[in-house]
C-alpha atoms as a PDB file:
ATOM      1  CA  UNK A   1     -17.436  -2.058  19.982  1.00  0.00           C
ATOM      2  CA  UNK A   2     -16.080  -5.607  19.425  1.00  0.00           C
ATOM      3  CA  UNK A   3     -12.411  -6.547  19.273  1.00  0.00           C
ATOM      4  CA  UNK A   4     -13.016  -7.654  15.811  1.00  0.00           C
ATOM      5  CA  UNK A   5     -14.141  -3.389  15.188  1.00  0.00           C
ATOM      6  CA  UNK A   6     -11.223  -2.504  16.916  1.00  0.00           C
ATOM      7  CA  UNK A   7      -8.851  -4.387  15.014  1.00  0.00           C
ATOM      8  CA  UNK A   8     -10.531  -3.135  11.566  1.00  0.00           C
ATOM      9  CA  UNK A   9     -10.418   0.455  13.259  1.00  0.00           C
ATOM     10  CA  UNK A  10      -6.852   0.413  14.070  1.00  0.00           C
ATOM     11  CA  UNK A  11      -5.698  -1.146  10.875  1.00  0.00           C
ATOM     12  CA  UNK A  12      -7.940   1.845   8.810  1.00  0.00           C
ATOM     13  CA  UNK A  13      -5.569   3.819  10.572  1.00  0.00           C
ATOM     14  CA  UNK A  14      -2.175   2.373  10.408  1.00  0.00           C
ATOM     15  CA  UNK A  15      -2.984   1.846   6.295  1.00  0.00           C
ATOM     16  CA  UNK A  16      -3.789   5.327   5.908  1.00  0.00           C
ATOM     17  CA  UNK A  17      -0.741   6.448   8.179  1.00  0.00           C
ATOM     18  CA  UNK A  18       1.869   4.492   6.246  1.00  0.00           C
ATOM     19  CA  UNK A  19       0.569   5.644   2.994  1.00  0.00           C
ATOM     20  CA  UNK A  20       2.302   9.267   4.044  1.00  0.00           C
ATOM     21  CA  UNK A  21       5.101   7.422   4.620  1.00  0.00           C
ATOM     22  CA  UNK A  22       8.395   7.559   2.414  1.00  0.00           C
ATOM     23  CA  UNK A  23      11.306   5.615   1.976  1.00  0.00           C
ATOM     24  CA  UNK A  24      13.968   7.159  -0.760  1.00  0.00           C
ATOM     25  CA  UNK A  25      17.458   5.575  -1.100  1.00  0.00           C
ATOM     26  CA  UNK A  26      20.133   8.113  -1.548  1.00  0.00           C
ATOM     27  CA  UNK A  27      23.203   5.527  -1.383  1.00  0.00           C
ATOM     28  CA  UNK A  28      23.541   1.913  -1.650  1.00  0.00           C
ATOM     29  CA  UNK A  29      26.489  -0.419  -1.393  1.00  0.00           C
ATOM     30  CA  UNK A  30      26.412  -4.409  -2.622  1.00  0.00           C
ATOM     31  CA  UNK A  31      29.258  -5.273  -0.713  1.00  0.00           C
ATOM     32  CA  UNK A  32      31.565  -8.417  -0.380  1.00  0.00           C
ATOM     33  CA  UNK A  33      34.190  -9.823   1.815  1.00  0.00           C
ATOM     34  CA  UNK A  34      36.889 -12.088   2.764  1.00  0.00           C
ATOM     35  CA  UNK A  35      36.369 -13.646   6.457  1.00  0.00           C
ATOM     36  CA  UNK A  36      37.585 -10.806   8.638  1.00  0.00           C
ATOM     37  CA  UNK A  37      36.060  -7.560   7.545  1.00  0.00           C
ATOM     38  CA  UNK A  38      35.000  -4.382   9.885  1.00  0.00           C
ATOM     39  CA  UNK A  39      33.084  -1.942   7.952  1.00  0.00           C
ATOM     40  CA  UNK A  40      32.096   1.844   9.776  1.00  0.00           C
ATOM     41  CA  UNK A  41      28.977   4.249   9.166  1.00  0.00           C
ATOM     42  CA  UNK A  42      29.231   7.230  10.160  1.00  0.00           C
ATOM     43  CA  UNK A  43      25.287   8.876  12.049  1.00  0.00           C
ATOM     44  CA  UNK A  44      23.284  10.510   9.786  1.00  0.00           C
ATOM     45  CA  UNK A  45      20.964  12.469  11.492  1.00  0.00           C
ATOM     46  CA  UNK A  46      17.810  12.708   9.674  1.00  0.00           C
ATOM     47  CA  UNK A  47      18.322   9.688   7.298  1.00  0.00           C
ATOM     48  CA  UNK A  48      18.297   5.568   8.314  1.00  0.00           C
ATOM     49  CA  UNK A  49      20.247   2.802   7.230  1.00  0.00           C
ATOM     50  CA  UNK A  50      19.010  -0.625   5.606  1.00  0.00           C
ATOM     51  CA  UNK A  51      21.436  -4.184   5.716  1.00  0.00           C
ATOM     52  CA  UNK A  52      20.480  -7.075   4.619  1.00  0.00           C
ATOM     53  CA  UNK A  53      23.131  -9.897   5.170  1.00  0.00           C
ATOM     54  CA  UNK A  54      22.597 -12.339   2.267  1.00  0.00           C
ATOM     55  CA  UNK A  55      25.675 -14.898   2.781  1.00  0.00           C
ATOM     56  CA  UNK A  56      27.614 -15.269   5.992  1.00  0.00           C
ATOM     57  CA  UNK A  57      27.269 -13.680   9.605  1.00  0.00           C
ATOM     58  CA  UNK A  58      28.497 -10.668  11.257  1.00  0.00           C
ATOM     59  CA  UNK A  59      28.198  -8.292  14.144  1.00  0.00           C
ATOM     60  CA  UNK A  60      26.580  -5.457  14.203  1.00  0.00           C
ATOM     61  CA  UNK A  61      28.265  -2.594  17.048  1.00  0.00           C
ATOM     62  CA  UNK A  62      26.255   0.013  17.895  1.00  0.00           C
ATOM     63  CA  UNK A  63      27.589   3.526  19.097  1.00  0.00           C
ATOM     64  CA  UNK A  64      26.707   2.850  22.921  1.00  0.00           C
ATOM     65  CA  UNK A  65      28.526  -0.349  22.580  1.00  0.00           C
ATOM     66  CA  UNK A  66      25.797  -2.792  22.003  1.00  0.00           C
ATOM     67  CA  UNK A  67      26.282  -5.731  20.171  1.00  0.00           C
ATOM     68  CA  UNK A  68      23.882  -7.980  17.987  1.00  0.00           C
ATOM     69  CA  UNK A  69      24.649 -10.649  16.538  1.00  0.00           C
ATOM     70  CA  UNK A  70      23.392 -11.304  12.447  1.00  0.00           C
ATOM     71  CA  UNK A  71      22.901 -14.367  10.754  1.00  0.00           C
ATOM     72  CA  UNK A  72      22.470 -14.762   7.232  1.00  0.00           C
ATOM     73  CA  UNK A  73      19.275 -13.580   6.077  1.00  0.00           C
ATOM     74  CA  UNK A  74      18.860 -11.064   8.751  1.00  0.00           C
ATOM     75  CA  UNK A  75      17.566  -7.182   7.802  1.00  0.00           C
ATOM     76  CA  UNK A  76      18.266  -4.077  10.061  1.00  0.00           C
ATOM     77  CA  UNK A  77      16.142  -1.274   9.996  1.00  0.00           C
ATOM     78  CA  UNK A  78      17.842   1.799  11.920  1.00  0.00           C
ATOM     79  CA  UNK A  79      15.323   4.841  11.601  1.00  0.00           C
ATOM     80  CA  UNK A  80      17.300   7.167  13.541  1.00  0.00           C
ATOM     81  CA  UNK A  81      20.972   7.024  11.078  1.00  0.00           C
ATOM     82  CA  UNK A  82      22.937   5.940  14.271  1.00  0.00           C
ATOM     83  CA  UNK A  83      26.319   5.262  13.638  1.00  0.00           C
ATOM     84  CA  UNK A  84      27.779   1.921  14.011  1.00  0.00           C
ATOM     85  CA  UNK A  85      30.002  -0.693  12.696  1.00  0.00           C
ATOM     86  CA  UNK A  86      29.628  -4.266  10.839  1.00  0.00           C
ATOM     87  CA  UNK A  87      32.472  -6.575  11.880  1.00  0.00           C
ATOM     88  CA  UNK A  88      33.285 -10.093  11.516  1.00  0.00           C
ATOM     89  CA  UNK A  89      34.453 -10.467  15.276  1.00  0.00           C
ATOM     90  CA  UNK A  90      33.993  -7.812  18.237  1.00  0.00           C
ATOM     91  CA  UNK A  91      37.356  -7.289  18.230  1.00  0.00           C
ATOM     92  CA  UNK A  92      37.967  -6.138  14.728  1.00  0.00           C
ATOM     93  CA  UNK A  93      38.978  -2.888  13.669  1.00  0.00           C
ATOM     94  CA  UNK A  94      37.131  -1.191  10.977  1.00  0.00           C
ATOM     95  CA  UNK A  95      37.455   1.442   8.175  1.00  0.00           C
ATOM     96  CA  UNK A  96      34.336   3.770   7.166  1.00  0.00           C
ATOM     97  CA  UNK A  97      33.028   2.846   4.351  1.00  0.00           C
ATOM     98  CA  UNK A  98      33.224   5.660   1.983  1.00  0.00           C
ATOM     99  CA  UNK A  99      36.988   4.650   1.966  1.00  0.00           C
ATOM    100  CA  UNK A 100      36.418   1.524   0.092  1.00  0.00           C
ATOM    101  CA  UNK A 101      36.804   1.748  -3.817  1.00  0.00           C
ATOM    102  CA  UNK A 102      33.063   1.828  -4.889  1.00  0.00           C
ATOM    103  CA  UNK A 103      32.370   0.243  -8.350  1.00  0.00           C
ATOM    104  CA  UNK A 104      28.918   1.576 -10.004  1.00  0.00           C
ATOM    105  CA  UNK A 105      26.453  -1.087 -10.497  1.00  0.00           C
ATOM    106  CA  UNK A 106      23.534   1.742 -11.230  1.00  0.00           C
ATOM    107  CA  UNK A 107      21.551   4.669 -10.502  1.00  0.00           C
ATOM    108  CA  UNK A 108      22.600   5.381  -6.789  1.00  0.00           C
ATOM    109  CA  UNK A 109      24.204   1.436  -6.107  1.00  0.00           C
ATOM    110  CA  UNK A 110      27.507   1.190  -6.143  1.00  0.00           C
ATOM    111  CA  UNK A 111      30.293  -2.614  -5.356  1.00  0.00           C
ATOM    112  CA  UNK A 112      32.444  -2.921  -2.872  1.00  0.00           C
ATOM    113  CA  UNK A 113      34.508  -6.014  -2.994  1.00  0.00           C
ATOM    114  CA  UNK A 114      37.265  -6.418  -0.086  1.00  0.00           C
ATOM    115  CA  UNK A 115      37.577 -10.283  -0.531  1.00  0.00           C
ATOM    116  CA  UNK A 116      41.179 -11.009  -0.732  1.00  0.00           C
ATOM    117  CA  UNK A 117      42.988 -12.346  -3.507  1.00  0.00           C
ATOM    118  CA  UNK A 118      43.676 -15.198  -1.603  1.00  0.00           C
ATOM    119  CA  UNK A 119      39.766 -15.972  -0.571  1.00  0.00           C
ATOM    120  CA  UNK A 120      38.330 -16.100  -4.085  1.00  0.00           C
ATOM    121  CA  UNK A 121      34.945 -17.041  -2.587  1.00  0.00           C
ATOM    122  CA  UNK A 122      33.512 -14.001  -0.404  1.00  0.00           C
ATOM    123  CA  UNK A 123      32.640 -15.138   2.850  1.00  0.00           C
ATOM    124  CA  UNK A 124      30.001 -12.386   3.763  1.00  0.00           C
ATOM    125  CA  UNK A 125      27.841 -10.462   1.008  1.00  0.00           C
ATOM    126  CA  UNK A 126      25.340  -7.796   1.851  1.00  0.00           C
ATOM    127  CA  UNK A 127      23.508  -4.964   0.675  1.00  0.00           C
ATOM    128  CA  UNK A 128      23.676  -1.565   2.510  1.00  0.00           C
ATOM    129  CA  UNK A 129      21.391   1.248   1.922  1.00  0.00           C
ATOM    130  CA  UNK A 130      21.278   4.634   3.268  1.00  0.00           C
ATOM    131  CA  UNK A 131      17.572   6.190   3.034  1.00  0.00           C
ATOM    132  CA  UNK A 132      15.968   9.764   3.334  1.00  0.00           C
ATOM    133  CA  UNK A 133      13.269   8.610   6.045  1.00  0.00           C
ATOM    134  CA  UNK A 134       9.743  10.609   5.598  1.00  0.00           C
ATOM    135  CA  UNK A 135       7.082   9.833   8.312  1.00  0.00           C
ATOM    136  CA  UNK A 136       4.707  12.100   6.776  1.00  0.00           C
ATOM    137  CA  UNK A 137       1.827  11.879   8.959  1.00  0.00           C
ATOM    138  CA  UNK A 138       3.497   9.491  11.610  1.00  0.00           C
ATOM    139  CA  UNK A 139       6.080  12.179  12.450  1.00  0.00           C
ATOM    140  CA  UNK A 140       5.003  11.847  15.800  1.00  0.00           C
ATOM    141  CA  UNK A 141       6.305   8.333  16.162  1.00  0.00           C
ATOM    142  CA  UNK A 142       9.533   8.891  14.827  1.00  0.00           C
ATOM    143  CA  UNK A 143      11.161   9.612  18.006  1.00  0.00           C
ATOM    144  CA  UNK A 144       9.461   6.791  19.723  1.00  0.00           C
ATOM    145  CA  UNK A 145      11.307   4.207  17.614  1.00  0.00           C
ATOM    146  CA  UNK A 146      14.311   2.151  18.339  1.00  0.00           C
ATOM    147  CA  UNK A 147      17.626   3.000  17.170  1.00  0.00           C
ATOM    148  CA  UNK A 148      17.706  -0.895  15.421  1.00  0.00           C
ATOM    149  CA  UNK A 149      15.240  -3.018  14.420  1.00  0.00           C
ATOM    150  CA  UNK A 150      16.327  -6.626  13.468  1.00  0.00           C
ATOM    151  CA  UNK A 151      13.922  -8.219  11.026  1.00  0.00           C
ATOM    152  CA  UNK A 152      13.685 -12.077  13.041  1.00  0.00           C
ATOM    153  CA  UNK A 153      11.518 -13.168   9.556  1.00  0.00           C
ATOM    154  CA  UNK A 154      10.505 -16.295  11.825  1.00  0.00           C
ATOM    155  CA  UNK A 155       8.320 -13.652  13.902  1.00  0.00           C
ATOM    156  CA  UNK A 156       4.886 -13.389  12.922  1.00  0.00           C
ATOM    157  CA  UNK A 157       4.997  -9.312  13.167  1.00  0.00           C
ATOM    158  CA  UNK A 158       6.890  -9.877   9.577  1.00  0.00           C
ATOM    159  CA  UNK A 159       4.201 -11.764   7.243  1.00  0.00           C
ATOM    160  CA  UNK A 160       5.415 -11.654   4.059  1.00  0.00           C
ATOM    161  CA  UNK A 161       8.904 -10.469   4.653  1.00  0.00           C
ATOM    162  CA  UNK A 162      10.760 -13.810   3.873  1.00  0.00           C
ATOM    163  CA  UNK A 163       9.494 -13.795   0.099  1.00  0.00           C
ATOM    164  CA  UNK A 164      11.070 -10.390  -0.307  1.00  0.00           C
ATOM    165  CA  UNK A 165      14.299 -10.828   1.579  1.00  0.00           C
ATOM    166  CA  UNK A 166      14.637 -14.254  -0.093  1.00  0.00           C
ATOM    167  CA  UNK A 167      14.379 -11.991  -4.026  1.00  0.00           C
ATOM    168  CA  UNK A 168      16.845  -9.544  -2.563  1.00  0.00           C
ATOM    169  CA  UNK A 169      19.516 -12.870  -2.006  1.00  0.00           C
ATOM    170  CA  UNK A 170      19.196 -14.338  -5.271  1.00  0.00           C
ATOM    171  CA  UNK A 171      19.378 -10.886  -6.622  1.00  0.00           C
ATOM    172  CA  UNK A 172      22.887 -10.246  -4.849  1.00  0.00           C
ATOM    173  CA  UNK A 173      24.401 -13.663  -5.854  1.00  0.00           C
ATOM    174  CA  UNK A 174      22.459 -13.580  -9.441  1.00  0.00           C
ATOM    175  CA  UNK A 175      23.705 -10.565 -10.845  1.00  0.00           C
ATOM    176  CA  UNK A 176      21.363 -10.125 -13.383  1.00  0.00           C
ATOM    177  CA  UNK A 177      21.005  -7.486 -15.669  1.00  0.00           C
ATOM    178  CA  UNK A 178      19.661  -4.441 -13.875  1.00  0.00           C
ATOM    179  CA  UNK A 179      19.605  -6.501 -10.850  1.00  0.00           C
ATOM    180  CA  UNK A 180      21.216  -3.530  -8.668  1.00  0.00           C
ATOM    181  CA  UNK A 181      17.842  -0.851  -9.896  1.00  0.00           C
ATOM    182  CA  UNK A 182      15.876  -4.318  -8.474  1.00  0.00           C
ATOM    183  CA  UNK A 183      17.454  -4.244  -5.375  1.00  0.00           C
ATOM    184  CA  UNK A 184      17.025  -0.969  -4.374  1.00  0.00           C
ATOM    185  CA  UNK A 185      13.361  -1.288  -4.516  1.00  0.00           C
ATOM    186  CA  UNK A 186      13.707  -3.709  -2.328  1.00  0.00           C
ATOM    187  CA  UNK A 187      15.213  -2.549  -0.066  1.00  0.00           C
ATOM    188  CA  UNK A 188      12.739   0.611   0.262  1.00  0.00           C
ATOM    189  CA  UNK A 189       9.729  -2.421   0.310  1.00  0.00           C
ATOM    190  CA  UNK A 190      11.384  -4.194   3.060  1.00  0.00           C
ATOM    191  CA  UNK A 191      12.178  -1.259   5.465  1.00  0.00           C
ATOM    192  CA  UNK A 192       8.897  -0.338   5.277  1.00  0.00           C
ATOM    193  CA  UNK A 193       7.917  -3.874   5.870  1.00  0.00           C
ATOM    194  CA  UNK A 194       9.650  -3.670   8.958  1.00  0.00           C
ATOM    195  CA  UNK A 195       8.754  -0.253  10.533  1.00  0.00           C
ATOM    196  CA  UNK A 196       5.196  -1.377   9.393  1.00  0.00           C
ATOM    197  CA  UNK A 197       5.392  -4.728  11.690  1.00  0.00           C
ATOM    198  CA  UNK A 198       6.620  -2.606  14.736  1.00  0.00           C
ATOM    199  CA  UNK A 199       3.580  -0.456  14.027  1.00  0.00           C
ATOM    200  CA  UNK A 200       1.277  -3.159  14.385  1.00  0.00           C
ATOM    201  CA  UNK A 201       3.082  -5.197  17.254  1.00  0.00           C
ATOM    202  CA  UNK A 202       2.427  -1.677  19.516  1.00  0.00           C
ATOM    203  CA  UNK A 203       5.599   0.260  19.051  1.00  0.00           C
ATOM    204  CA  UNK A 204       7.157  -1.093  21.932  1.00  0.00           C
ATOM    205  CA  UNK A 205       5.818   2.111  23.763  1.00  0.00           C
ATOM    206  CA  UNK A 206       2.798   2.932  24.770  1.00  0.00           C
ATOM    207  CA  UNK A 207       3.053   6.839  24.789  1.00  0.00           C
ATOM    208  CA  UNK A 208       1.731  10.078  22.890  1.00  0.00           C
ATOM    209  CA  UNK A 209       0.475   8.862  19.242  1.00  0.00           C
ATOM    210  CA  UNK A 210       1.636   4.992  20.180  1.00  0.00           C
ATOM    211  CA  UNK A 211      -1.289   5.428  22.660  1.00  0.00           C
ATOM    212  CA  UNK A 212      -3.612   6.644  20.843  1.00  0.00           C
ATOM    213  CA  UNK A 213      -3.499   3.818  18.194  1.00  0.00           C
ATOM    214  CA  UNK A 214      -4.638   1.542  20.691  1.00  0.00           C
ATOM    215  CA  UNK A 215      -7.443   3.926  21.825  1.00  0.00           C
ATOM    216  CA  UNK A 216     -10.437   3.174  19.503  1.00  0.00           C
ATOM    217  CA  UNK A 217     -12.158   6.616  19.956  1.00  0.00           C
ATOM    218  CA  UNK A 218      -9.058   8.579  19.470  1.00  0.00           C
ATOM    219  CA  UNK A 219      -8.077   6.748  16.777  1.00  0.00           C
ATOM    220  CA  UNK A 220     -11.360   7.706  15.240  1.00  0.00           C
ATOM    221  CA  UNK A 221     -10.820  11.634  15.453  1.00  0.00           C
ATOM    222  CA  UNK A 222      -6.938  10.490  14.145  1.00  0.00           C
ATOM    223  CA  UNK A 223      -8.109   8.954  10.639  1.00  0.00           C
ATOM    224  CA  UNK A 224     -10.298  11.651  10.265  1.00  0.00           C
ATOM    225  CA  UNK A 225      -7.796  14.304  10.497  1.00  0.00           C
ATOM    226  CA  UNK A 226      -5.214  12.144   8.188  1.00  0.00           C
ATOM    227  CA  UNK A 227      -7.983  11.449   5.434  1.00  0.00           C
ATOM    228  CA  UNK A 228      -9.266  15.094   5.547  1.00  0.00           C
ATOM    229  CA  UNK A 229      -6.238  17.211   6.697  1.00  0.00           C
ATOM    230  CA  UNK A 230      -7.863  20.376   4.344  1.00  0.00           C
ATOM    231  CA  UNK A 231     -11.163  20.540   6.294  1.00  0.00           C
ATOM    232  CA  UNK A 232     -11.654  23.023   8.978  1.00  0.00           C
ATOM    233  CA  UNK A 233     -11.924  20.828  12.035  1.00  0.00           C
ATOM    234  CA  UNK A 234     -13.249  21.996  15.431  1.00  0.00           C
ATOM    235  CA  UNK A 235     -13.002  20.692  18.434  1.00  0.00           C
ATOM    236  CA  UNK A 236     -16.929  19.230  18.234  1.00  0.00           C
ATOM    237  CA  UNK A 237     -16.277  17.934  15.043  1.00  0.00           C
ATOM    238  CA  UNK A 238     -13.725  15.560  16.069  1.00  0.00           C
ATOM    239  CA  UNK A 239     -15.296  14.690  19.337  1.00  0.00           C
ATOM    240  CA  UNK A 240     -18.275  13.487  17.188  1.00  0.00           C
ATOM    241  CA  UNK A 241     -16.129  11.335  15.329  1.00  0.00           C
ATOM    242  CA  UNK A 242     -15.209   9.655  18.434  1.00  0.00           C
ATOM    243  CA  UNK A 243     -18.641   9.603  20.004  1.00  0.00           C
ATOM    244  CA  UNK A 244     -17.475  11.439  23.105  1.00  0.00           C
ATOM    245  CA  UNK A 245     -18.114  14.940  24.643  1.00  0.00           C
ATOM    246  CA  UNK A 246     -16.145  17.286  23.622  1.00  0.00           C
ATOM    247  CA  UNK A 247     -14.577  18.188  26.815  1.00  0.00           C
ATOM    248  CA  UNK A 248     -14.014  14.724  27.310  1.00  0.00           C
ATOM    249  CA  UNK A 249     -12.453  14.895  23.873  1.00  0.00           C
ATOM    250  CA  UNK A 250     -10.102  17.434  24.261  1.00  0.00           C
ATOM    251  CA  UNK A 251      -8.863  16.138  27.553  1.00  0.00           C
ATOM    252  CA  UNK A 252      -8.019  12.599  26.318  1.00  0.00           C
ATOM    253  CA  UNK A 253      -6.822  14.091  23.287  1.00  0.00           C
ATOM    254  CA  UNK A 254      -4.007  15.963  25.276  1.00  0.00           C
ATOM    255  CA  UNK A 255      -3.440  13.996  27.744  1.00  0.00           C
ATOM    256  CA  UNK A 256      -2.226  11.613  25.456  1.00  0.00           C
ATOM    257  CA  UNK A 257      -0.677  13.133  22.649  1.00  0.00           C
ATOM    258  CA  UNK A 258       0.589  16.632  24.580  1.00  0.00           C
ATOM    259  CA  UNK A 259      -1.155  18.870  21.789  1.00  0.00           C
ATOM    260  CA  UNK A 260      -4.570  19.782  22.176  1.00  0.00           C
ATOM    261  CA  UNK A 261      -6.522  18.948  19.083  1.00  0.00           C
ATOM    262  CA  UNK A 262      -6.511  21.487  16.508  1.00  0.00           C
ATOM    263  CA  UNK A 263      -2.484  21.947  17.427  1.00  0.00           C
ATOM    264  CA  UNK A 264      -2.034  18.569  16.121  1.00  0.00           C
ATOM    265  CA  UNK A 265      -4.232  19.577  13.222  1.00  0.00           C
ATOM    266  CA  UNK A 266      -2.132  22.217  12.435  1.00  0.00           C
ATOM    267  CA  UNK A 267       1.331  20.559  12.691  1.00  0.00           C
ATOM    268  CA  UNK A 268      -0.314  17.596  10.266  1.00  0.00           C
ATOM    269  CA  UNK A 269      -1.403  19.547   7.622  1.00  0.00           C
ATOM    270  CA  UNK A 270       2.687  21.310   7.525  1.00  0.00           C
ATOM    271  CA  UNK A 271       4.064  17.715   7.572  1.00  0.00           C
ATOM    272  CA  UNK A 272       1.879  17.215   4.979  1.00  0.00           C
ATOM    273  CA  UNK A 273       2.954  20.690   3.291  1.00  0.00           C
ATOM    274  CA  UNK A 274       6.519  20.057   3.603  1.00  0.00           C
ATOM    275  CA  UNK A 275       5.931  16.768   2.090  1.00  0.00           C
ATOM    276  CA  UNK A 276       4.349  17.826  -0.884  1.00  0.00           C
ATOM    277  CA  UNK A 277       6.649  20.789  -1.696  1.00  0.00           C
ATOM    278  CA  UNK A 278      10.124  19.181  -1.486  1.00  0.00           C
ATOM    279  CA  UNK A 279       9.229  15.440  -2.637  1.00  0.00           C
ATOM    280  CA  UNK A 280       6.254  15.899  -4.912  1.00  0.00           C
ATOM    281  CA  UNK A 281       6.998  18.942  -6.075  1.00  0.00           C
ATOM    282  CA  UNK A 282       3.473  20.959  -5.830  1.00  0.00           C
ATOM    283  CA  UNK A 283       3.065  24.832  -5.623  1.00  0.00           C
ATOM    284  CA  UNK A 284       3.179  26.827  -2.820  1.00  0.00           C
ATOM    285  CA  UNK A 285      -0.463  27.885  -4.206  1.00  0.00           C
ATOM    286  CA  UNK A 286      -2.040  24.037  -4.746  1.00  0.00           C
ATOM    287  CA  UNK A 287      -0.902  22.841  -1.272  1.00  0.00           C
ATOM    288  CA  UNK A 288      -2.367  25.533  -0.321  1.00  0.00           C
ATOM    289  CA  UNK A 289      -5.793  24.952  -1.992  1.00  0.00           C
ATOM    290  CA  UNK A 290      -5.597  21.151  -0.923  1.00  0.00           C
ATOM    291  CA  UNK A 291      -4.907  22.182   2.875  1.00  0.00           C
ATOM    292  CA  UNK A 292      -7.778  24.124   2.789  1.00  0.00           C
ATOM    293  CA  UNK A 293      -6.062  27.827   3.216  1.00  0.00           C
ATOM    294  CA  UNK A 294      -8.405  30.632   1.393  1.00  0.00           C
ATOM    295  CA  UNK A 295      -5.302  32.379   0.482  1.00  0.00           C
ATOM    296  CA  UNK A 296      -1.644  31.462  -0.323  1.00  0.00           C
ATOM    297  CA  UNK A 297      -0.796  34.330   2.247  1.00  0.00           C
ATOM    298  CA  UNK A 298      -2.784  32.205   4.745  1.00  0.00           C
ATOM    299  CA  UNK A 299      -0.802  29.017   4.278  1.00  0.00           C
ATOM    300  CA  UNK A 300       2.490  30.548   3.925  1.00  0.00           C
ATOM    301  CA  UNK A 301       1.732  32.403   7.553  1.00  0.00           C
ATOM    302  CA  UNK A 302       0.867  29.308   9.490  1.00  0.00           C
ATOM    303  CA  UNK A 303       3.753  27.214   7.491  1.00  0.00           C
ATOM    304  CA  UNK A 304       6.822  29.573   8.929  1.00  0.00           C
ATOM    305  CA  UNK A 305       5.009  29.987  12.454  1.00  0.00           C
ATOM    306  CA  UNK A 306       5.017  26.204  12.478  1.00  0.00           C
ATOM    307  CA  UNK A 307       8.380  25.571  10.677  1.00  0.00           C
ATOM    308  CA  UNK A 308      10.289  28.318  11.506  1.00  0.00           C
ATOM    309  CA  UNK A 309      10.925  29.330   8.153  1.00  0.00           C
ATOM    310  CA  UNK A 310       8.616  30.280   4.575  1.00  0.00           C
ATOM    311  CA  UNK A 311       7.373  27.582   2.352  1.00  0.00           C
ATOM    312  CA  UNK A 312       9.540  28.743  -0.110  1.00  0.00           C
ATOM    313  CA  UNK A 313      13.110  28.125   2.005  1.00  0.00           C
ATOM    314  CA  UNK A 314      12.019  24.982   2.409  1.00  0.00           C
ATOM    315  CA  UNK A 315      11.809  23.690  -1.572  1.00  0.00           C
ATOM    316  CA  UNK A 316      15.214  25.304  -1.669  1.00  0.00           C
ATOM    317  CA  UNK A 317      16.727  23.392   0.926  1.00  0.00           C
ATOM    318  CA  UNK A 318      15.907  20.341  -0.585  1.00  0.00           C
ATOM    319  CA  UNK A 319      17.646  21.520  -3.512  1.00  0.00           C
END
């Protein structure tokens, strides 16, 4: 196989992994200050938190401590809803948020101005989101990513990234009509932007489904699954896909992701299933039929001995 197959190989797979994956804002803040400012955010387990730092700079404190510092036009990904502060100096106390008086600006986007009376002209503006963070199929690599990710839009693991950060700035300092709708779609775009150029630059780890990415044959059996999650697999199946024995298969297979084959099958396809009942709203009975179950019985069985709990709970807790 060339390098040039590999390449088209692994970004077959990437495309079709990020298409599972979903980005929903449930809060957003266009916020404004005076030149000291320290702004808190409390962890969100479960959820992830956007910034984009249109005018000024700031530092951003993590909850071990860490510091980093953020120019103007920087964007911070944090997949994992750590908590953390944004702070004009290290030294500055802060106040969470949610205590600021939130103007609405539109569906889910709300202003906070704390510029002082005295500094007509805001000396930082930025635009916080909090997101609901669905890997769909790349569940696997959500615990493999960072806590941050700082968008450097001068790296070349960000094509295309300056163009939108650059809309979401004279959005901010426009305020046009509707502009605040506009910038939340941005924001979603730009995330994914970013989790999508940590994908490609090798995840920074080269364990379980990081791995197999970069292993051509694997990734072959991998695609497969994600394009056809509702066909019966077997074990020989997928080793044909990746032109290997099966034994061969099933050892490389587990040895690198720590499921054997049809485990990982299995856990896809309820990803997939808890996907489609809570965000896109499908019966029980058609994700059924689309996984490939002969009965809804079937589905529901292997859904609770996966999830812990009937397909049915889940829609309701996402009510």
């Amino acid at each position: 196989m060339t390098q040039l197959d590999k390449f088209a190989l692994s970004s077959d797979l990437i495309s079709e992994l990020l298409t599972g994956m979903r980005l929903r804002g449930v809060q957003y803040r266009r916020i404004q200050t005076g030149p000291s400012f320290g702004l808190g955010f409390n962890a969100r387990p479960g959820q992830a938190y956007f910034h984009f730092l249109a005018v000024g700079n700031a530092i951003l404190r993590t909850s071990d401590g860490a510091l980093h510092e953020l120019p103007a036009g920087s964007a911070v990904f944090m997949p994992q809803g750590g908590g953390h502060q944004l702070l004009s100096d290290a030294e500055m106390s802060f106040h969470d948020i949610d205590r600021f008086t939130a103007t609405p600006l539109g569906d889910s986007v709300s202003g906070v101005d704390t510029c002082p009376s005295t500094h007509p002209t805001p000396s930082a503006v930025l635009f916080y989101g909090c997101m609901e963070f669905d890997l769909g199929g790349m569940h696997g690599l959500g615990k493999l990513m960072p806590g941050i990710m700082v968008a450097n839009t001068r790296e070349a693991r960000y094509p295309g990234l300056m163009p939108i950060l650059d809309a979401m700035k004279r959005e901010i300092c426009a305020g046009r009509i509707g502009f605040a709708g506009v910038l939340a779609r941005l924001a979603e775009v730009a995330a994914a932007m970013i989790v999508r150029g940590w994908i490609e630059c090798g995840c920074e780890n080269a364990s379980g489904l990081v791995a197999a990415l970069r292993d051509p044959r694997l990734a072959r059996a991998i695609l497969a699954l994600h394009r056809q999650p509702g066909h019966g697999w077997t074990v020989a199946e997928l080793a044909a896909q990746s032109h290997i024995s099966r034994s061969v298969f099933a050892q490389r297979f587990q040895a690198t992701l720590g499921v054997p084959p049809l485990r990982y099958a299995t856990e896809l396809r309820m990803r997939l299933a808890g996907q489609w009942l809570t965000q896109d709203r499908l019966s029980i009975e058609t994700v059924a039929q689309r996984l490939g179950y002969t009965s809804q019985a079937a589905f529901s069985r292997a859904f609770k001995r996966i999830t812990g709990r009937p397909p049915g709970a889940s829609r309701q807790v996402f009510e």
